[in-house]
Protein backbone atom coordinates (compact mmCIF):
# COMPACT_ATOMS: atom_id res chain seq x y z
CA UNK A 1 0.00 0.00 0.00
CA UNK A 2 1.44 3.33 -0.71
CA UNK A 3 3.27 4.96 2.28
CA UNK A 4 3.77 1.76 4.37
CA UNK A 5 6.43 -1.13 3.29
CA UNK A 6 5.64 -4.60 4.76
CA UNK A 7 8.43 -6.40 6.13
CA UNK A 8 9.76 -9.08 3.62
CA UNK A 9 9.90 -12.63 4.62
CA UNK A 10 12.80 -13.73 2.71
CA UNK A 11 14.82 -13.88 5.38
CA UNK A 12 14.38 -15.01 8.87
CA UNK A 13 13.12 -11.80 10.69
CA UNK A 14 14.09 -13.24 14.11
CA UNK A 15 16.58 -15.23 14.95
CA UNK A 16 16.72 -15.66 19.09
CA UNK A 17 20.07 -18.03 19.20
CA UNK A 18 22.54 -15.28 20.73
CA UNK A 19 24.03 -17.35 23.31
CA UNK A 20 25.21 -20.85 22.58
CA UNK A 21 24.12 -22.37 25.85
CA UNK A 22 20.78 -22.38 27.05
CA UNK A 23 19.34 -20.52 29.94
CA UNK A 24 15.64 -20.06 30.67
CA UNK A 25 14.86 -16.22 31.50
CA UNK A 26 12.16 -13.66 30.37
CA UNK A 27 15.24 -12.04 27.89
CA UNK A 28 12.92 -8.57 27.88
CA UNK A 29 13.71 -5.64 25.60
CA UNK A 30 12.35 -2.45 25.88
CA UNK A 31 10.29 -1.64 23.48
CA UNK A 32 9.84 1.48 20.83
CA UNK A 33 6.16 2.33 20.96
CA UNK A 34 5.98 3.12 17.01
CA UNK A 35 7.61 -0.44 16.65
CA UNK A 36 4.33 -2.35 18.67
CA UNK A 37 2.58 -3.88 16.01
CA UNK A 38 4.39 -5.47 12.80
CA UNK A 39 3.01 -6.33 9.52
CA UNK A 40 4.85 -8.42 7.30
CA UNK A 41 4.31 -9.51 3.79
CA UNK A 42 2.05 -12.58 4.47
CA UNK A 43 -0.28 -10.30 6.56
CA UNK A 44 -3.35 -10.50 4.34
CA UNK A 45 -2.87 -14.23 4.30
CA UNK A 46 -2.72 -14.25 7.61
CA UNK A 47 -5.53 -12.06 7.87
CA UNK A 48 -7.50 -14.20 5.47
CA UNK A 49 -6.39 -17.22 7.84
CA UNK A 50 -7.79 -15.61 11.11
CA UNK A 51 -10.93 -14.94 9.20
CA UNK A 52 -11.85 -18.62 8.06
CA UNK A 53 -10.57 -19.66 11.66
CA UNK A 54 -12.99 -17.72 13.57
CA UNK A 55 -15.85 -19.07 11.08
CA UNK A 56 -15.05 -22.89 11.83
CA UNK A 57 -13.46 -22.41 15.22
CA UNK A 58 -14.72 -19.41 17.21
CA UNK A 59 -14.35 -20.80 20.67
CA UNK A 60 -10.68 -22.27 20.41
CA UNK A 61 -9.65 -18.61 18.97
CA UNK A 62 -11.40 -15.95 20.77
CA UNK A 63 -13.06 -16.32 24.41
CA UNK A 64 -13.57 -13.23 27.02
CA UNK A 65 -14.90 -13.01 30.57
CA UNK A 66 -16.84 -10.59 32.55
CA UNK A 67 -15.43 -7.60 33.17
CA UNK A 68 -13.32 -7.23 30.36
CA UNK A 69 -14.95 -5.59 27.77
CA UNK A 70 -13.49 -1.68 29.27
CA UNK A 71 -10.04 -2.60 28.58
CA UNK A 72 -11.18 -4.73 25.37
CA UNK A 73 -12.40 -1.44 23.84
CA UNK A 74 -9.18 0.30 25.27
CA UNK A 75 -7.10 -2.05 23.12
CA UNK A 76 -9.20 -1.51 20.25
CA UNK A 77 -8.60 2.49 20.45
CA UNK A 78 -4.66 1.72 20.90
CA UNK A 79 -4.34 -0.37 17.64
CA UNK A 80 -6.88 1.34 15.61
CA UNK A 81 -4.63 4.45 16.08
CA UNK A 82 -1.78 2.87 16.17
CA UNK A 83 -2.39 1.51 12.45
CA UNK A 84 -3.95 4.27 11.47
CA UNK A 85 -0.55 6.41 11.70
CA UNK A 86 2.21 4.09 11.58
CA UNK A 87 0.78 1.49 8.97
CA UNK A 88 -1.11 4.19 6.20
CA UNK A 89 -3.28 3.16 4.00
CA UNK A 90 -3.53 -0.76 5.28
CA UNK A 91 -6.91 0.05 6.73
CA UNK A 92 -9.19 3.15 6.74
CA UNK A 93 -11.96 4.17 9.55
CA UNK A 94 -14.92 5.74 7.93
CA UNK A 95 -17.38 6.72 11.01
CA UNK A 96 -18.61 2.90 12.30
CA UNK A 97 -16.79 1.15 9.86
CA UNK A 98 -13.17 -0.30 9.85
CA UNK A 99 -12.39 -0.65 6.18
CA UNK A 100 -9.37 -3.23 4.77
CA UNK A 101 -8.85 -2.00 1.40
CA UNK A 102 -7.00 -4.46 -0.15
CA UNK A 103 -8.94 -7.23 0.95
CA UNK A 104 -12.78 -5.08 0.19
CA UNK A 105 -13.42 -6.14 4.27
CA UNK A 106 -15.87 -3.89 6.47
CA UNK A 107 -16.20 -4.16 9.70
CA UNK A 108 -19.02 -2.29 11.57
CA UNK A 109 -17.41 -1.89 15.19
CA UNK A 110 -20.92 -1.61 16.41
CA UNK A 111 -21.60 -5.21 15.39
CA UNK A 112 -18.48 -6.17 18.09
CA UNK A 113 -19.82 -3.57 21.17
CA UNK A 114 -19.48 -6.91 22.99
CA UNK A 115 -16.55 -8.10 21.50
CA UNK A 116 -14.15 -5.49 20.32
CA UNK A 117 -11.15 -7.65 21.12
CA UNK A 118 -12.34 -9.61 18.74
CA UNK A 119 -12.69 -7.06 15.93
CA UNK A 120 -8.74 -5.66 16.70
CA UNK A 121 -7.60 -9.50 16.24
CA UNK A 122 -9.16 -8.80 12.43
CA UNK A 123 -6.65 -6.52 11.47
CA UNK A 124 -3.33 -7.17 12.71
CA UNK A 125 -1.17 -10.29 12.37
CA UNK A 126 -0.20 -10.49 15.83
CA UNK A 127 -2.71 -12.73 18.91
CA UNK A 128 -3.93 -10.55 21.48
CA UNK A 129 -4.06 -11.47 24.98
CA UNK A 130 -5.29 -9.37 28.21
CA UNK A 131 -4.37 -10.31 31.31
CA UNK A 132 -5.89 -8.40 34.58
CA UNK A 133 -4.50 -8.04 38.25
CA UNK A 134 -5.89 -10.07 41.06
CA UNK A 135 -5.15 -11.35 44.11
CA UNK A 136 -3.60 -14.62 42.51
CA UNK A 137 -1.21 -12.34 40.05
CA UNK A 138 -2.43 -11.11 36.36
CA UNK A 139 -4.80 -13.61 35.00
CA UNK A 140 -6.75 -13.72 31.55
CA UNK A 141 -9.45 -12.52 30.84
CA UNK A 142 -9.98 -12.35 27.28
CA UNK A 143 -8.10 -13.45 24.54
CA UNK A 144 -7.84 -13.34 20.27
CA UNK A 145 -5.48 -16.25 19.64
CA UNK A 146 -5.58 -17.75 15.89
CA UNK A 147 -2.11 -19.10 16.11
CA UNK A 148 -1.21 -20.78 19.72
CA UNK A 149 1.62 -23.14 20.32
CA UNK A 150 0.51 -26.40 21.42
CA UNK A 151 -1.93 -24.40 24.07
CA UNK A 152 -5.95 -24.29 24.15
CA UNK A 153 -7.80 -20.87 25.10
CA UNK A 154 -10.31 -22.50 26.71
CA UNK A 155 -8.04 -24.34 29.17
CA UNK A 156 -6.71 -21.18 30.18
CA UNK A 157 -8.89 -18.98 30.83
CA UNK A 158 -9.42 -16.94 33.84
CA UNK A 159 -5.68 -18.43 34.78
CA UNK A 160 -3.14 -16.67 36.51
CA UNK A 161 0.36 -16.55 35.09
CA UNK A 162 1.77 -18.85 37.33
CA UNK A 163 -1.25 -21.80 36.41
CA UNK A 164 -0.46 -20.89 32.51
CA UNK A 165 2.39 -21.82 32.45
CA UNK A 166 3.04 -24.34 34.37
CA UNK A 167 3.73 -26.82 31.72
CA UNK A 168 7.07 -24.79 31.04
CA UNK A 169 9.83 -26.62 32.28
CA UNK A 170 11.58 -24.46 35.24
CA UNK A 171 8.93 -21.57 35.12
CA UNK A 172 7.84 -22.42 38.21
CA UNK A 173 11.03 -22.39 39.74
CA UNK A 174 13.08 -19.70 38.04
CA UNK A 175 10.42 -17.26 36.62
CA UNK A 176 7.18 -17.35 38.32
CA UNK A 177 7.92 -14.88 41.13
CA UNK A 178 10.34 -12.73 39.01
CA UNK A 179 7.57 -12.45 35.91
CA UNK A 180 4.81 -11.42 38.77
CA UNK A 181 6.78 -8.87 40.17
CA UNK A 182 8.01 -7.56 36.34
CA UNK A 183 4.00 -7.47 35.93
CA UNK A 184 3.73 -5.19 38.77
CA UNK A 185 6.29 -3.35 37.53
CA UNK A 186 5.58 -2.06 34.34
CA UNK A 187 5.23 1.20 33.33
CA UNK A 188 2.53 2.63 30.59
CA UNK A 189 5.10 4.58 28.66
CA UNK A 190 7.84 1.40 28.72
CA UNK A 191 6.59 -1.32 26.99
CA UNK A 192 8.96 -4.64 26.36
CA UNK A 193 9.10 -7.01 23.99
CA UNK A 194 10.96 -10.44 23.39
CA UNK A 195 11.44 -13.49 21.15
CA UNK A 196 10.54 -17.29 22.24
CA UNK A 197 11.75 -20.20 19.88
CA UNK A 198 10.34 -23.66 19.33
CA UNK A 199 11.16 -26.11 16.53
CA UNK A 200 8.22 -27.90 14.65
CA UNK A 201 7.67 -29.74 11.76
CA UNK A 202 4.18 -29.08 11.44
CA UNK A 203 3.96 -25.17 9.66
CA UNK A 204 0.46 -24.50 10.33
CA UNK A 205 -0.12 -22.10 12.40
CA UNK A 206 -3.26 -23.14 14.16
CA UNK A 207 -1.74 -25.60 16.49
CA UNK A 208 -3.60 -25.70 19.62
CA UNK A 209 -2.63 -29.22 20.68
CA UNK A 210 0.61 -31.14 20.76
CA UNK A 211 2.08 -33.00 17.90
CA UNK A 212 1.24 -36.52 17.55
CA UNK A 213 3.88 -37.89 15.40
CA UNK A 214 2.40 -40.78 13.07
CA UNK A 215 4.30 -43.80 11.41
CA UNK A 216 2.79 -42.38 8.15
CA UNK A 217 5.08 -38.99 8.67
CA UNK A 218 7.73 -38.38 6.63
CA UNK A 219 11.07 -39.37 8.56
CA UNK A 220 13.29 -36.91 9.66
CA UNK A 221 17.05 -37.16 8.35
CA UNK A 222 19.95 -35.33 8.62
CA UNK A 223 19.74 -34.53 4.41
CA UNK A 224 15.82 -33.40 4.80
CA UNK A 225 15.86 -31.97 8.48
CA UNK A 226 16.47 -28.25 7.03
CA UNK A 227 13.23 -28.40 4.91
CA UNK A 228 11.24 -30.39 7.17
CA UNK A 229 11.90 -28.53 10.61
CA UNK A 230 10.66 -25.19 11.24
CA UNK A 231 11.29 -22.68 13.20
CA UNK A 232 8.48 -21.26 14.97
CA UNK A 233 9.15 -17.63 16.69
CA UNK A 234 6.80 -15.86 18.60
CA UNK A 235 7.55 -12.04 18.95
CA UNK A 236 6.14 -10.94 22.02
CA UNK A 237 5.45 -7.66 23.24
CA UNK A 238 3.51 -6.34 27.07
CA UNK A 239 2.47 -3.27 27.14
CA UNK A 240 0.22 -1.49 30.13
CA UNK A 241 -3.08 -0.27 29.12
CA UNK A 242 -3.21 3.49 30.29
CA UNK A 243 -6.77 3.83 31.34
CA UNK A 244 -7.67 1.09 33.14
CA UNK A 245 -4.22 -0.47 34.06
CA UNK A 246 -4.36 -3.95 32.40
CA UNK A 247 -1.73 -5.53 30.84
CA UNK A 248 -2.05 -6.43 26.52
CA UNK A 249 0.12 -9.13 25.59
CA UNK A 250 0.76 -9.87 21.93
CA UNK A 251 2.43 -12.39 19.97
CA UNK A 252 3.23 -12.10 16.43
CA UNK A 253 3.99 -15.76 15.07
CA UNK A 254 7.05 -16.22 12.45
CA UNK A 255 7.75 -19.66 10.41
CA UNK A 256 10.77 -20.75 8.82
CA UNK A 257 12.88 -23.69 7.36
CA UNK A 258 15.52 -24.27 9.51
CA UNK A 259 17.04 -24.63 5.81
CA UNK A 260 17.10 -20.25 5.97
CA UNK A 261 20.01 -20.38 8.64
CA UNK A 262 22.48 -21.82 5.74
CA UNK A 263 23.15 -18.33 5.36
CA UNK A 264 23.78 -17.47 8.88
CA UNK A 265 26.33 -20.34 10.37
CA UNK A 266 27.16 -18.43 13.49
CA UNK A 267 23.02 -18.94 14.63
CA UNK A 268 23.32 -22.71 13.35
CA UNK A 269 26.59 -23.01 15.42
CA UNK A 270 24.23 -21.13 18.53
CA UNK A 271 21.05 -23.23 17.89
CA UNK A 272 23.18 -26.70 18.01
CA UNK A 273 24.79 -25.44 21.04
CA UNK A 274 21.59 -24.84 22.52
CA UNK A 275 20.14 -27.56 21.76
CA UNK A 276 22.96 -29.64 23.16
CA UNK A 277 22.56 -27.76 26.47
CA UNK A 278 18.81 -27.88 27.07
CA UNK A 279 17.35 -29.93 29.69
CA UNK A 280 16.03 -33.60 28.45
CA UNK A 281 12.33 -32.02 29.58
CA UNK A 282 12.12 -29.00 27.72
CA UNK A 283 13.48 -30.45 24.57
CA UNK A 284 10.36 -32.97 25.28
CA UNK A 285 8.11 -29.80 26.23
CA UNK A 286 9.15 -28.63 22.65
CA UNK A 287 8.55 -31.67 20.88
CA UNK A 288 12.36 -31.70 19.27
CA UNK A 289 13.63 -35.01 20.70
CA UNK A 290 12.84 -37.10 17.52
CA UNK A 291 13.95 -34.72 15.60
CA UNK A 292 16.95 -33.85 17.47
CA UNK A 293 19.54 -36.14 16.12
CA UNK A 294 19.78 -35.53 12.50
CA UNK A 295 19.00 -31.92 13.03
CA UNK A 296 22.26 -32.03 15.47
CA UNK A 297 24.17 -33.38 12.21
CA UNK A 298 22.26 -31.06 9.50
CA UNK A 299 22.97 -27.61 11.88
CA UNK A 300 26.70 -29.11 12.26
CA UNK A 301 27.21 -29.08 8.81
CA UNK A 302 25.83 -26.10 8.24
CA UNK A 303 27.91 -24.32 10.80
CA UNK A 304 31.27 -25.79 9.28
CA UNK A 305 29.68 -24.30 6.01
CA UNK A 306 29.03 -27.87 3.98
CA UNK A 307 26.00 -27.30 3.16
């Protein structure tokens, strides 16, 4: 569109392998306010995605509880602006209408006066999650989530952080009480952000279960791993909602062959490093243990430059 320049895809946009041994910690940036939402190149696909999702699976991709609908119009005010001035011409507002050029889509904002977390999901790639303070920590209250990672809305719900993630290996541990107290902590003008990995061979992005690896699947070697594994990164940004004080987290999901890092042998070298340094239980949490063998030998290679 003319005045705003999608981010290309041809190269990996993120690529969270800094360190070569692995160490579980939040890893939070601060965050650029005009820099809050991205749009990349495959956002009308995307967009087209999240549309046919929430017509065949509304209540696995948006849920919200009582109580939330304040801070679910607050969020819609934020991105609507937020678009409007640092993404021109990808959507238009015409009095009740939210207009997608490109794609011919109109949304009456009326029709979502009881949903308008569900109308901002629309029009941005990113999932939307708001999380509220309580007595228990932040817990959520009302989510847009098109693309989760092996996690169900519904089973989280109304959850605080420490209950959500509890599946993590070592969150409980390591990061519960210093996330809560971050939560507390953050300020309306300084939002973060920060990128979370995982390794799939399944590029969908609708993935709200685990992977249940079939005899029938094609096997993983160390001459196909780099177009058969993905990587999955989730950009993730928190950001305090100025009126009424809740927290919007978002998650902007990127996908690519592990194949892409043949130009980058330093991350290869990182990711095998990484890899070779997790804990047994989060490579299970992460689903990479039968992969993890010939994707050792493939990222080897490709760090010695042989491939």
């Amino acid at each position: 569109m003319p005045g705003f320049q999608f981010i290309s895809r041809n190269e990996p946009v993120y690529l969270p392998f800094s360190r070569p041994k692995y160490k579980i910690s939040m890893g939070l940036v601060a965050l650029q306010l005009k820099d809050w939402i991205e749009a990349d190149e495959y956002f009308y696909d995307e967009l087209k995605e999240k549309k046919q999702l929430l017509i065949s699976n509304y209540p696995e991709v948006f849920a919200s509880r009582p109580g939330s609908l304040l801070a679910q119009t607050e969020v819609l005010a934020l991105v609507l602006k937020h678009m409007e001035k640092y993404c021109p011409g990808v959507l238009k507002i015409e009095h009740d209408e939210v207009i997608l050029p490109k794609l011919k889509w109109k949304f009456r904002i009326s029709d979502f006066e009881e949903s308008p977390l569900d109308l901002c999901g629309r029009f941005v790639q990113e999932d939307l999650c708001l999380m509220a303070p309580g007595p228990d920590g932040y817990t959520l209250e009302a989510a847009s989530l098109c693309f989760p990672a092996r996690w169900r809305l519904m089973d989280k719900m109304g959850l605080p952080m420490s209950a959500i993630h509890k599946p993590v290996p070592g969150y409980s541990e390591k990061l519960s009480r210093p996330v809560n107290s971050f939560f507390n902590r953050i300020d309306v003008d300084r939002p973060v952000w920060r990128v979370n990995w995982s390794l799939t061979t399944d590029p969908t992005m609708f993935q709200p279960v685990r992977q249940k690896h079939s005899a029938s699947e094609l096997p993983i070697t160390s001459k196909n791993a780099g177009d058969q594994v993905y990587m999955r990164c989730e950009r993730q940004t928190l950001r305090r909602l100025p009126n009424t004080g809740w927290i919007l987290f978002t998650i902007k999901t990127y996908l690519d062959k592990v194949s892409k890092l043949n130009k980058y042998p330093k991350e290869a070298q990182n990711l095998s490093s990484l890899l070779r340094s997790a804990p047994t239980s989060l490579l299970s949490y992460k689903n990479i243990n039968h992969v993890l063998e010939p994707l050792l030998i493939y990222l080897d290679e490709l760090a010695d430059h042989k491939v």
